[in-house]
C-alpha atoms as a PDB file:
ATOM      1  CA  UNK A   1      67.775  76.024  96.986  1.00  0.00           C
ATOM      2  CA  UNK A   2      68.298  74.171  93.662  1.00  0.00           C
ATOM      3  CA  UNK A   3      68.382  76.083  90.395  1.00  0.00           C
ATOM      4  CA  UNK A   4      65.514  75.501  88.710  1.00  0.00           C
ATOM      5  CA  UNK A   5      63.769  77.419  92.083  1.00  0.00           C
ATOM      6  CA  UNK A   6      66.096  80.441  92.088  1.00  0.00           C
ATOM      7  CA  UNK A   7      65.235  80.400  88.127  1.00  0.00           C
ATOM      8  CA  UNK A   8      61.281  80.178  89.293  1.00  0.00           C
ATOM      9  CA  UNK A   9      61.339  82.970  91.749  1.00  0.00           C
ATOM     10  CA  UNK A  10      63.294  85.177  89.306  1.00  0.00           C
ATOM     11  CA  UNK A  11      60.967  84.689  86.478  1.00  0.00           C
ATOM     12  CA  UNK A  12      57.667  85.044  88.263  1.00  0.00           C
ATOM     13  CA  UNK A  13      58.454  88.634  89.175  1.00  0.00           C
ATOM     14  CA  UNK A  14      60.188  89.267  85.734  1.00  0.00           C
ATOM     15  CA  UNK A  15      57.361  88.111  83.316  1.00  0.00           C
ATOM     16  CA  UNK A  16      55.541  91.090  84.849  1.00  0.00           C
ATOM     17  CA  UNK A  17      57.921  93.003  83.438  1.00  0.00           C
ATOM     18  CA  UNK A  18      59.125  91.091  79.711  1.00  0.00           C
ATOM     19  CA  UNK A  19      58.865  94.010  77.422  1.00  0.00           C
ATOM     20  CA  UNK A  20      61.198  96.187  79.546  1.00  0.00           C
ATOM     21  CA  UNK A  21      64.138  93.003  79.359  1.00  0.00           C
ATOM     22  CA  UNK A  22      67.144  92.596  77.578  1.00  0.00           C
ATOM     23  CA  UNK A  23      66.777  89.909  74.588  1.00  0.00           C
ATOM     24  CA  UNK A  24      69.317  87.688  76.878  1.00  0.00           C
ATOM     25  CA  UNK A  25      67.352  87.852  79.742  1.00  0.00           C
ATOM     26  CA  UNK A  26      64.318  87.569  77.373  1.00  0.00           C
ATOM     27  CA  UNK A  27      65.435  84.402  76.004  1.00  0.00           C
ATOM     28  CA  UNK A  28      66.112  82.940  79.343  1.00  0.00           C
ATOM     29  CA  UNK A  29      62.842  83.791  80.504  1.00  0.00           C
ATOM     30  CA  UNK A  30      61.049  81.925  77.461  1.00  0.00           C
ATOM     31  CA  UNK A  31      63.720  78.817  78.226  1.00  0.00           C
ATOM     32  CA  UNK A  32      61.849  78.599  81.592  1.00  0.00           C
ATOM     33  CA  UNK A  33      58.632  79.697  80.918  1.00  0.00           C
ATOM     34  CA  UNK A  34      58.962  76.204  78.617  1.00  0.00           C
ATOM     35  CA  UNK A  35      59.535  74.101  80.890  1.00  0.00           C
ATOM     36  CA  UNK A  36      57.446  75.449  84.058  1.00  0.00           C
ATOM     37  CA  UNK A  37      53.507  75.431  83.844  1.00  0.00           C
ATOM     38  CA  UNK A  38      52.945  78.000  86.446  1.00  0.00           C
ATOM     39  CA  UNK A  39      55.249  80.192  85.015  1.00  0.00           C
ATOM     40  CA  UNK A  40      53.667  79.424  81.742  1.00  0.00           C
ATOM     41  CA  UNK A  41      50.039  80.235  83.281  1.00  0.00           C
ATOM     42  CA  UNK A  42      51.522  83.424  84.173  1.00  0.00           C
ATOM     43  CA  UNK A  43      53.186  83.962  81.408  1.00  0.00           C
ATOM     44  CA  UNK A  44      50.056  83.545  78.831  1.00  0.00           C
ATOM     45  CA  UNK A  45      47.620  85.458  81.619  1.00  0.00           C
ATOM     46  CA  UNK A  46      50.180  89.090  81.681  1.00  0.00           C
ATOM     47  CA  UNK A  47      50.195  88.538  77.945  1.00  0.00           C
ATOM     48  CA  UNK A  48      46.670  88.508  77.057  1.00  0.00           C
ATOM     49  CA  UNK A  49      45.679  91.122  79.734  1.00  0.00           C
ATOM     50  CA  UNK A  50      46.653  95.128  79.773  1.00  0.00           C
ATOM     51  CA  UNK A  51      46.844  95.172  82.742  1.00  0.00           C
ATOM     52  CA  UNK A  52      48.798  93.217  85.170  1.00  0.00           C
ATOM     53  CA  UNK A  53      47.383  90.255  87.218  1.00  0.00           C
ATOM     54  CA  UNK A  54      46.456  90.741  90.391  1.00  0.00           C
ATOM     55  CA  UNK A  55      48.708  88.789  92.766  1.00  0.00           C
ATOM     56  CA  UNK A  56      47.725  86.727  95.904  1.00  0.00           C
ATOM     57  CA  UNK A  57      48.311  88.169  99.293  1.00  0.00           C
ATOM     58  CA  UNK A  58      51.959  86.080  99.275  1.00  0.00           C
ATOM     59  CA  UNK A  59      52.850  86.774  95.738  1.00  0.00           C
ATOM     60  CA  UNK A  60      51.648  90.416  96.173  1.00  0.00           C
ATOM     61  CA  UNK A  61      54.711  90.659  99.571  1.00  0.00           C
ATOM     62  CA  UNK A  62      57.289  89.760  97.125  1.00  0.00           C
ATOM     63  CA  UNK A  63      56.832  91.378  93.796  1.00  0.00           C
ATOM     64  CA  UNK A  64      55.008  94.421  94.762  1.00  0.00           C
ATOM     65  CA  UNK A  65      58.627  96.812  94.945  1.00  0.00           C
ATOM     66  CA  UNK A  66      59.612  95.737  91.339  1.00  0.00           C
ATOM     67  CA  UNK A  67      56.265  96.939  90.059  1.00  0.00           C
ATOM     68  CA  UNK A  68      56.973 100.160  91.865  1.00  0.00           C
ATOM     69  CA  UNK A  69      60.178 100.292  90.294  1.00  0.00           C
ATOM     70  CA  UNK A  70      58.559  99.880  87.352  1.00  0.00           C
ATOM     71  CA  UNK A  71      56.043 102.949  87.225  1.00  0.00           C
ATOM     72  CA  UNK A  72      58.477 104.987  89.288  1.00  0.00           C
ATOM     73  CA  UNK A  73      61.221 103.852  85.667  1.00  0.00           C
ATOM     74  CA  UNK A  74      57.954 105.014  83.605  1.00  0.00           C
ATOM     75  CA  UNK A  75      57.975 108.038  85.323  1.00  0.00           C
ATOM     76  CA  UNK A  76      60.849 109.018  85.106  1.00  0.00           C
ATOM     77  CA  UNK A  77      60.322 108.562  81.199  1.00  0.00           C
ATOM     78  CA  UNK A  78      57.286 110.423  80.544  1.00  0.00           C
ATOM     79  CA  UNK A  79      59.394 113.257  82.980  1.00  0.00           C
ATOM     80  CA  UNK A  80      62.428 113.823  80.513  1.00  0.00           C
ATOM     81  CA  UNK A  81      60.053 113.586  77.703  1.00  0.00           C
ATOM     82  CA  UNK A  82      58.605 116.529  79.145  1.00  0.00           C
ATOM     83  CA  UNK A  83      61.341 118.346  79.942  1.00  0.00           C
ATOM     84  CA  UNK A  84      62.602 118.070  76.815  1.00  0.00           C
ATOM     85  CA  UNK A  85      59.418 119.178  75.053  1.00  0.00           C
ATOM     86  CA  UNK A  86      59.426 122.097  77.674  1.00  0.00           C
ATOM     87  CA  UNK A  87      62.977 123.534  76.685  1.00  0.00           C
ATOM     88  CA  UNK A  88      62.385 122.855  72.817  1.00  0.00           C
ATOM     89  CA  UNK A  89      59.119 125.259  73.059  1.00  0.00           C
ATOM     90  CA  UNK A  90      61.058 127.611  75.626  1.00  0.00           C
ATOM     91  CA  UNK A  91      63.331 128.533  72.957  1.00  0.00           C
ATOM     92  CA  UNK A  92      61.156 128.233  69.714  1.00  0.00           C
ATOM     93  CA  UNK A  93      58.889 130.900  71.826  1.00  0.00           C
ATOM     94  CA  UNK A  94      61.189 133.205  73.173  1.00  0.00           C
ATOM     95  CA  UNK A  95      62.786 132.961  69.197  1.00  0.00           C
ATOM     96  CA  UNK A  96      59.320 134.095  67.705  1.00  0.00           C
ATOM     97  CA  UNK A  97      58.569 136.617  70.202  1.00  0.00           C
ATOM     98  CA  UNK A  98      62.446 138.600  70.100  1.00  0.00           C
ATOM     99  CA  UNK A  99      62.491 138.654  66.488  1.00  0.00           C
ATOM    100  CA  UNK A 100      60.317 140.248  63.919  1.00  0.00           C
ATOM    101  CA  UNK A 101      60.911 137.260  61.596  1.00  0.00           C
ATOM    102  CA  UNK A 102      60.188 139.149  58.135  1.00  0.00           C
ATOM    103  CA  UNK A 103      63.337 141.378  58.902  1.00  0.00           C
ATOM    104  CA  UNK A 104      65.365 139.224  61.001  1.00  0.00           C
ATOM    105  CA  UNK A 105      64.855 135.814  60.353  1.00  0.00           C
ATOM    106  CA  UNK A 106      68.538 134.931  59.955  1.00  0.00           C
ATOM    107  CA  UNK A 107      68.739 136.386  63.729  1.00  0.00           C
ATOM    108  CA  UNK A 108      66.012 134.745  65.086  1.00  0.00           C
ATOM    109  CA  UNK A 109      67.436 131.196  63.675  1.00  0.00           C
ATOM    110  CA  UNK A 110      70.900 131.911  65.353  1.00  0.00           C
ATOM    111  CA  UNK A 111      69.255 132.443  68.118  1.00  0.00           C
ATOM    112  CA  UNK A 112      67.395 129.187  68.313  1.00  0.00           C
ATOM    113  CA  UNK A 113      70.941 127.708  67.061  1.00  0.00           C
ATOM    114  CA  UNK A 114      72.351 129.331  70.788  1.00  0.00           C
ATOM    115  CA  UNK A 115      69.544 128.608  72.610  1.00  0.00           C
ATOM    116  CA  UNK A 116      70.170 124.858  71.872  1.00  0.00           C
ATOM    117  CA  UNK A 117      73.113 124.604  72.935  1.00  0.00           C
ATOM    118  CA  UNK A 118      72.824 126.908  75.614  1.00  0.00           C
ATOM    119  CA  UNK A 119      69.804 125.025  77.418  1.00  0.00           C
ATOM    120  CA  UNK A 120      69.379 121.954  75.265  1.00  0.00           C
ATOM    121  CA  UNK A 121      72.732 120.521  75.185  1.00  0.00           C
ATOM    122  CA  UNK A 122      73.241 120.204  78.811  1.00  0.00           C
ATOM    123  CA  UNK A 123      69.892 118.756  79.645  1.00  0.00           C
ATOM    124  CA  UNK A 124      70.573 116.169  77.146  1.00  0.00           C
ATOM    125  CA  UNK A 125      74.329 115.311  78.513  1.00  0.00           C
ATOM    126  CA  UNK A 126      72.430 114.813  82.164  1.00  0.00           C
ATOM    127  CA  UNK A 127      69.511 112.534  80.735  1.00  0.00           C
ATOM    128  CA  UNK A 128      72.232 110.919  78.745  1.00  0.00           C
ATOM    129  CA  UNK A 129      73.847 109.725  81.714  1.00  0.00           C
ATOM    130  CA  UNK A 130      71.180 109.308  83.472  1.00  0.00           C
ATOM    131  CA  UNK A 131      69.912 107.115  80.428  1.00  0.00           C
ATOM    132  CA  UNK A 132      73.281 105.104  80.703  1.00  0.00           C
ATOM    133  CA  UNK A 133      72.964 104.215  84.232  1.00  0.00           C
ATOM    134  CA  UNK A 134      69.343 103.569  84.770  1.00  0.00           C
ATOM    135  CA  UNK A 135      67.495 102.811  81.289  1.00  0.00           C
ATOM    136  CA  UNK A 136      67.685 100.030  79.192  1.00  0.00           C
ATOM    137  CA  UNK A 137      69.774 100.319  75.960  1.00  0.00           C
ATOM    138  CA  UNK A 138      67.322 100.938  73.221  1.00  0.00           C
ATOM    139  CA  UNK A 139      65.994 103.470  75.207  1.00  0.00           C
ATOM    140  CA  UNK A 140      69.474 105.288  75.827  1.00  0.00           C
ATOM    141  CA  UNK A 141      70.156 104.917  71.823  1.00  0.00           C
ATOM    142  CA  UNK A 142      66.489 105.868  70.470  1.00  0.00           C
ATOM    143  CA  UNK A 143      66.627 109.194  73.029  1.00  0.00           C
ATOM    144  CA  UNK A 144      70.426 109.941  72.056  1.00  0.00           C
ATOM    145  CA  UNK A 145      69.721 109.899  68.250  1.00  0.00           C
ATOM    146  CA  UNK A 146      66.521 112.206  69.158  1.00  0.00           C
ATOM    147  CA  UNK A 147      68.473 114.581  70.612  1.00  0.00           C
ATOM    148  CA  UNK A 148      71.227 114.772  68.064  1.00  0.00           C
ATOM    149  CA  UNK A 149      68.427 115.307  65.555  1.00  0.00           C
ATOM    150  CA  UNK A 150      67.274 118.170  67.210  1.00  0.00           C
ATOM    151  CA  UNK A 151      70.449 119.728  68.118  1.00  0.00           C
ATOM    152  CA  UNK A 152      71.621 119.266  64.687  1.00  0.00           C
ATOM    153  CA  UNK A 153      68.391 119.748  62.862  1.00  0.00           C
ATOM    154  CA  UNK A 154      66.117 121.660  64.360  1.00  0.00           C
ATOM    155  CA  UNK A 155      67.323 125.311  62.773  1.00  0.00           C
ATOM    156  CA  UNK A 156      66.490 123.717  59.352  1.00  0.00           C
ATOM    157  CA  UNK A 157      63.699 122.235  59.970  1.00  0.00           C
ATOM    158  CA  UNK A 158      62.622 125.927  61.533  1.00  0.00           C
ATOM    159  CA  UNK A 159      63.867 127.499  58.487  1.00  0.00           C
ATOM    160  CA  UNK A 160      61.585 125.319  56.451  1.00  0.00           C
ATOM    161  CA  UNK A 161      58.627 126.577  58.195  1.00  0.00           C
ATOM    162  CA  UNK A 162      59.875 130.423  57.242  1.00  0.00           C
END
């Protein structure tokens, strides 16, 4: 199989999924998509849609476990954007209802300083790895920087609110 086909294949299954690519891989993509009119076809027709185009029966075979891979990537996302959202209310909540905060409002912020980095910290050292390994690099950096913000941060900004 000559090049340019292994280059074809490639691409037809990867301009289904451009935005999630590397700028390298991006710009190899466009090289091809240049000089291929099918690819190009396909190219303009994901574009211009929200929604993927539907594949024939054969294209459909090949392609179908990257889109899987795909939503299952998404998924996994929209999970650890939960998760995170679910231990940043567990211990703003469990701060407001320990503490009577017009006595102990210095007590009540320690105690969301703790409860960071007693349940926070170590969530976000697992979905940083996990980040590492599976996600794509702005996505490891813009999620990293979140989290320092917030274990940093997030007794002042409480404070604020007092």
């Amino acid at each position: 199989m000559k090049g340019f086909q292994k280059i074809h294949i490639l691409s037809r299954e990867l301009i289904l999924v451009f935005d999630e690519l590397e700028q390298e891989t991006k710009e190899v993509l466009l090289e091809h998509i240049q000089d291929c009119q099918e690819c190009q076809r396909l190219y303009s027709d994901t574009s211009k849609a929200e929604d993927h185009p539907t594949p024939s029966r054969e294209e459909e075979v090949g392609i179908k476990p990257l889109k899987k891979l795909v939503q299952f990537n998404r998924g996994l996302k929209w999970l650890f954007i939960t998760i995170r959202a679910l231990l940043l209310f567990y211990i703003i909540f469990s701060a407001i209802q320990l503490y009577n905060w017009e006595l102990s409002a210095d007590a009540a912020i320690d105690y969301i300083k703790s409860g960071t980095f007693l349940f926070y910290f170590p969530a976000v050292l697992f979905f940083t790895v996990f980040a590492m390994m599976f996600f794509n690099k702005r996505w490891m950096v813009i999620s990293l920087l979140f989290d320092l913000c917030i274990i940093l941060f997030l007794d002042m900004l409480i404070s604020l609110f007092i």
